[in-house]
N, C-alpha and C. Protein backbone atom coordinates (compact mmCIF):
# COMPACT_ATOMS: atom_id res chain seq x y z
N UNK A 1 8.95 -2.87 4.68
CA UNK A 1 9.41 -1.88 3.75
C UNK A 1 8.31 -0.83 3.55
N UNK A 2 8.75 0.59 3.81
CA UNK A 2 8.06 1.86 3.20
C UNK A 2 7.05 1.48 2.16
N UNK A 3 5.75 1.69 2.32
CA UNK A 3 5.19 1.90 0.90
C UNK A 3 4.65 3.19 0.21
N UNK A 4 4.87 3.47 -0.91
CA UNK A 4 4.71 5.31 -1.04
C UNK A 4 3.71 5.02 -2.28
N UNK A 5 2.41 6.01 -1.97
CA UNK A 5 1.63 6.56 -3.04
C UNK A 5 1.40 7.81 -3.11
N UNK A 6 1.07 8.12 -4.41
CA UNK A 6 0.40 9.15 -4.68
C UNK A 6 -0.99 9.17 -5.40
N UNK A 7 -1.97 9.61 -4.21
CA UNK A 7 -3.68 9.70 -4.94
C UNK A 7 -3.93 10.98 -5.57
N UNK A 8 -4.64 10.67 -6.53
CA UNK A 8 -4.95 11.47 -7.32
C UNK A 8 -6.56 11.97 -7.15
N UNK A 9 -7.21 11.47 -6.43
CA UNK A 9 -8.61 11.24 -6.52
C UNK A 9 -9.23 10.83 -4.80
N UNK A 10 -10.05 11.42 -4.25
CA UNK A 10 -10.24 10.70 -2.39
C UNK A 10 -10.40 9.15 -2.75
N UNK A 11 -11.24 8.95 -3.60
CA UNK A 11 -11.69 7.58 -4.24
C UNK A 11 -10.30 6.64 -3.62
N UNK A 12 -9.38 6.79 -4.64
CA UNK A 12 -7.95 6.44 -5.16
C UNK A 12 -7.55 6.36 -3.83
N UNK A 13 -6.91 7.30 -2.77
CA UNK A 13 -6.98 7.48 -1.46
C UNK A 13 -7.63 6.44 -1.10
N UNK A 14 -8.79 6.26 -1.00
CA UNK A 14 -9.55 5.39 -0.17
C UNK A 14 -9.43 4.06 -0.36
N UNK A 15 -9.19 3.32 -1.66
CA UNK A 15 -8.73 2.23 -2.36
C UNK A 15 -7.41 1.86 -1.80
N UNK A 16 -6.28 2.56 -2.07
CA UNK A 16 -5.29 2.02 -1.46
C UNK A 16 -5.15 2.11 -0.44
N UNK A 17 -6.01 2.81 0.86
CA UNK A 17 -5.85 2.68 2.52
C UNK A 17 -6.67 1.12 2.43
N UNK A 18 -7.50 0.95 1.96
CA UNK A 18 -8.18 -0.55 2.24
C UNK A 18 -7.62 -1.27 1.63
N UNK A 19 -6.66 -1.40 0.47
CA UNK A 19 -5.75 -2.30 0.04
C UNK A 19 -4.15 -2.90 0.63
N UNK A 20 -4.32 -2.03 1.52
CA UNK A 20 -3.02 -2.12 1.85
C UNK A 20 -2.73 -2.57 3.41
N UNK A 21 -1.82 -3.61 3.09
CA UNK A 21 -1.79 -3.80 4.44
C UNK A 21 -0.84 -3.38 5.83
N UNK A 22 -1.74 -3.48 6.72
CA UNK A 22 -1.58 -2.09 7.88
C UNK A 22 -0.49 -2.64 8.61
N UNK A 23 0.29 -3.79 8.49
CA UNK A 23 1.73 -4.36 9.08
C UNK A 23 2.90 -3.61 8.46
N UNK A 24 2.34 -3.05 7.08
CA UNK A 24 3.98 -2.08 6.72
C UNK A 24 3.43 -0.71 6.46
N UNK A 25 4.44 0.38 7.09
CA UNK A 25 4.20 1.34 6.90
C UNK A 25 3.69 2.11 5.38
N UNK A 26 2.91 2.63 5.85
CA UNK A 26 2.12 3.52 4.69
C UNK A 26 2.73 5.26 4.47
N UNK A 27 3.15 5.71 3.37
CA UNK A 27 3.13 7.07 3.13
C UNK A 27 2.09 7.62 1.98
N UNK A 28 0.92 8.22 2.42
CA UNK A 28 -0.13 8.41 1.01
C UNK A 28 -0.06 10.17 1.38
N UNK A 29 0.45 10.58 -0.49
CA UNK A 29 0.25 11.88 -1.00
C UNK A 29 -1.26 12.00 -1.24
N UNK A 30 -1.68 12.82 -0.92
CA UNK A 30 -2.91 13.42 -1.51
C UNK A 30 -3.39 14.44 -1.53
N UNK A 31 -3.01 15.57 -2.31
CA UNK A 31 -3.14 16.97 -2.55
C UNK A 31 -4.56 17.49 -3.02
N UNK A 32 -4.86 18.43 -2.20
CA UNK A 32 -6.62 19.13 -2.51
C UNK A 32 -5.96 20.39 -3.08
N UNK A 33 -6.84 20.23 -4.32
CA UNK A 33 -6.74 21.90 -5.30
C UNK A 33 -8.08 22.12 -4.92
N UNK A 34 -8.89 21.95 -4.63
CA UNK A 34 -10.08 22.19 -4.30
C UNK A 34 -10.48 24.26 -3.69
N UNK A 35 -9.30 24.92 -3.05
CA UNK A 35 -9.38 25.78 -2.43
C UNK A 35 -8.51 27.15 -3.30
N UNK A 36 -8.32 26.62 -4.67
CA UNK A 36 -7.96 27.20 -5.84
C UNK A 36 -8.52 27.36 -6.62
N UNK A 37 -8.32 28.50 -7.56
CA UNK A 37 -9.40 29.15 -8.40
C UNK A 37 -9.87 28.35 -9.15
N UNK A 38 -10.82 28.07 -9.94
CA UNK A 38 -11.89 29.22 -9.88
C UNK A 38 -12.42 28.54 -8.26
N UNK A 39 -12.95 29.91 -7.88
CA UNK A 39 -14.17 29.76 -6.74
C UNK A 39 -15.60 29.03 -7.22
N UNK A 40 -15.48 28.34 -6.52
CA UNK A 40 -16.95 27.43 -7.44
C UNK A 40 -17.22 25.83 -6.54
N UNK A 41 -18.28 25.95 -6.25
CA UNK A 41 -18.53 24.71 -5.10
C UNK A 41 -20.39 24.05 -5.67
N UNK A 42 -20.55 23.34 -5.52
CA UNK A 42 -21.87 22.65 -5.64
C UNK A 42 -22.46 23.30 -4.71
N UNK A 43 -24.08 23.99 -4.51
CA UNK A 43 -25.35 24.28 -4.10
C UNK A 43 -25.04 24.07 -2.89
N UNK A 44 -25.22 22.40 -2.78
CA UNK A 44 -25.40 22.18 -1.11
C UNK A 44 -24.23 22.56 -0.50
N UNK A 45 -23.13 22.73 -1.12
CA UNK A 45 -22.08 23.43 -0.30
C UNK A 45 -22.25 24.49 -0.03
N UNK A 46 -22.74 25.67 -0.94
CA UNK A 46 -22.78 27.18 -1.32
C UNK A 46 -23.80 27.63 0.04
N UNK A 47 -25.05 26.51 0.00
CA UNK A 47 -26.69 26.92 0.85
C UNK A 47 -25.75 26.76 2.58
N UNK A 48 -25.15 25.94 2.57
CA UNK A 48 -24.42 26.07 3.85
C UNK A 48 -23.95 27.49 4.57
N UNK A 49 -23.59 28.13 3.79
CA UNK A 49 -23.12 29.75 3.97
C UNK A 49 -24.21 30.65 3.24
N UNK A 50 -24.98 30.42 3.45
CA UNK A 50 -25.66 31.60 2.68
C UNK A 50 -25.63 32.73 3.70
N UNK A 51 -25.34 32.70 4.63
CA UNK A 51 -25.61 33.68 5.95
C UNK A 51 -24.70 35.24 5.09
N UNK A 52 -23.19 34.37 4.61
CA UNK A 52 -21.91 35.32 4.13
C UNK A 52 -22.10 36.02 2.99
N UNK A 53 -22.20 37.22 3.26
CA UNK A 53 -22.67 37.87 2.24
C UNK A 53 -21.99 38.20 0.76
N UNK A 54 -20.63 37.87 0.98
CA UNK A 54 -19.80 38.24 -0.08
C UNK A 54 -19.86 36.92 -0.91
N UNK A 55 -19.71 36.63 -1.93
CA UNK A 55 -20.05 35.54 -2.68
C UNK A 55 -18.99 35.01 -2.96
N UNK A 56 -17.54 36.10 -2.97
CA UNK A 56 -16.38 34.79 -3.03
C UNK A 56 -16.05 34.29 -1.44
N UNK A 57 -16.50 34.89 -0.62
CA UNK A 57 -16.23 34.13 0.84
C UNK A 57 -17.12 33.18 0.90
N UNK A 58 -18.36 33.35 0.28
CA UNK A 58 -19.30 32.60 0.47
C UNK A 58 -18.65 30.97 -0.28
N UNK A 59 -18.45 31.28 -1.37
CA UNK A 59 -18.02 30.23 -2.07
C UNK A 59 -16.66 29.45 -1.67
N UNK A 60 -15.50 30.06 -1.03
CA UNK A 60 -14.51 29.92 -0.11
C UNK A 60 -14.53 29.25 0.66
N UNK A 61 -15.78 29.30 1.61
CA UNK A 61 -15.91 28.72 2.65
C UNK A 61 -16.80 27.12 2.56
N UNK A 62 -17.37 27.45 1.29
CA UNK A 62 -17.39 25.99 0.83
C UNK A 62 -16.97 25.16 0.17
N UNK A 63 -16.10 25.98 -0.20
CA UNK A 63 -14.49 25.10 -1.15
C UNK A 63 -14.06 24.21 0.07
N UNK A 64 -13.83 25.27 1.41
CA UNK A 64 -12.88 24.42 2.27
C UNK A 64 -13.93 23.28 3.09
N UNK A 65 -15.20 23.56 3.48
CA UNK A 65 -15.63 22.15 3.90
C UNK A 65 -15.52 21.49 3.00
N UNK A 66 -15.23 21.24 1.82
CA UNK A 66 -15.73 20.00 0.60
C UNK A 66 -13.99 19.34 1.44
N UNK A 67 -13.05 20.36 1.22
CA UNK A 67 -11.64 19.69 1.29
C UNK A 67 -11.96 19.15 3.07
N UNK A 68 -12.39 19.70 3.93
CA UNK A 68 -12.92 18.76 5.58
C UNK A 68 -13.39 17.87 5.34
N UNK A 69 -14.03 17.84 4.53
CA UNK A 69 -15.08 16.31 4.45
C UNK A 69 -14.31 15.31 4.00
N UNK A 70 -13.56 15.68 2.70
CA UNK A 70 -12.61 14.74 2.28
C UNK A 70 -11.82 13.98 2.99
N UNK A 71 -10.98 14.99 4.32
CA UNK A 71 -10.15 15.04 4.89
C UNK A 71 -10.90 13.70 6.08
N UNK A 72 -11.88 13.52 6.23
CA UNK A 72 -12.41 13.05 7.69
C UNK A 72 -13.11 11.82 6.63
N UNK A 73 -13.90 11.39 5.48
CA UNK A 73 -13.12 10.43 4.58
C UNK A 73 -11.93 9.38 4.92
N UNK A 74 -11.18 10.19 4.84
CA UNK A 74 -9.48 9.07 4.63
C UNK A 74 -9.32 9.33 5.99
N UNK A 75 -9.67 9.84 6.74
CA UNK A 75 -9.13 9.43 8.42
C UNK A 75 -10.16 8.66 8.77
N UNK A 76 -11.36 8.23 8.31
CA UNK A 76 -12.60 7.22 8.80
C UNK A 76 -11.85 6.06 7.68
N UNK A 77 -11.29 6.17 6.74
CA UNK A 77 -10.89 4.77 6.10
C UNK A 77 -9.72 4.16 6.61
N UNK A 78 -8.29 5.12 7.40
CA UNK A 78 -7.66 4.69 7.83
C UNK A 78 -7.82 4.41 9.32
N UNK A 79 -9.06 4.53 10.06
CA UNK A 79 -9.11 4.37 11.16
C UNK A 79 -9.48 2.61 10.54
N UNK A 80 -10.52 2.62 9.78
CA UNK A 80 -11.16 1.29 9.83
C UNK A 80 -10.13 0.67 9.22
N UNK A 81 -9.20 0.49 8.39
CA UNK A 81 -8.26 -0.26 7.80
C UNK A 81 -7.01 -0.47 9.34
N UNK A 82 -6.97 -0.14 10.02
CA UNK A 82 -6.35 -0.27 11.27
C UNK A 82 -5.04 0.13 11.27
């Protein structure tokens, strides 16, 4: 039988890919607002682009690695959960 979640959190995501077992199909929601206003990212994201001179691209472009990283996260937890 189908099992359906919705994460709220990568955490949450990551909890129920290792909780769950990989003999019944899995459907996991997990929506990134991350690339929605406000523009605003942590340092080590921001120092990554410092090259970009405009400061909301700058900050843009580290909105969206935070949401890559996430993304490669839950595909390294569902690789290892099998």
């Amino acid at each position: 039988m189908l099992q359906i979640y919705f994460a709220f959190s990568l955490q949450q995501a990551k909890n129920i890919i290792q909780s769950h077992d990989a003999l019944t199909p899995l459907f996991l929601y997990l929506s990134f607002i991350n690339v929605h206003s406000p523009l605003q990212a942590p340092k080590k994201y921001l120092d990554k682009y410092r090259d970009i001179k405009s400061t909301r691209r700058r900050r843009y472009a580290a909105m969206v690695d935070i949401v890559d990283e996430a993304i490669g996260h839950v595909t390294e937890a569902m690789k290892k959960a099998g």
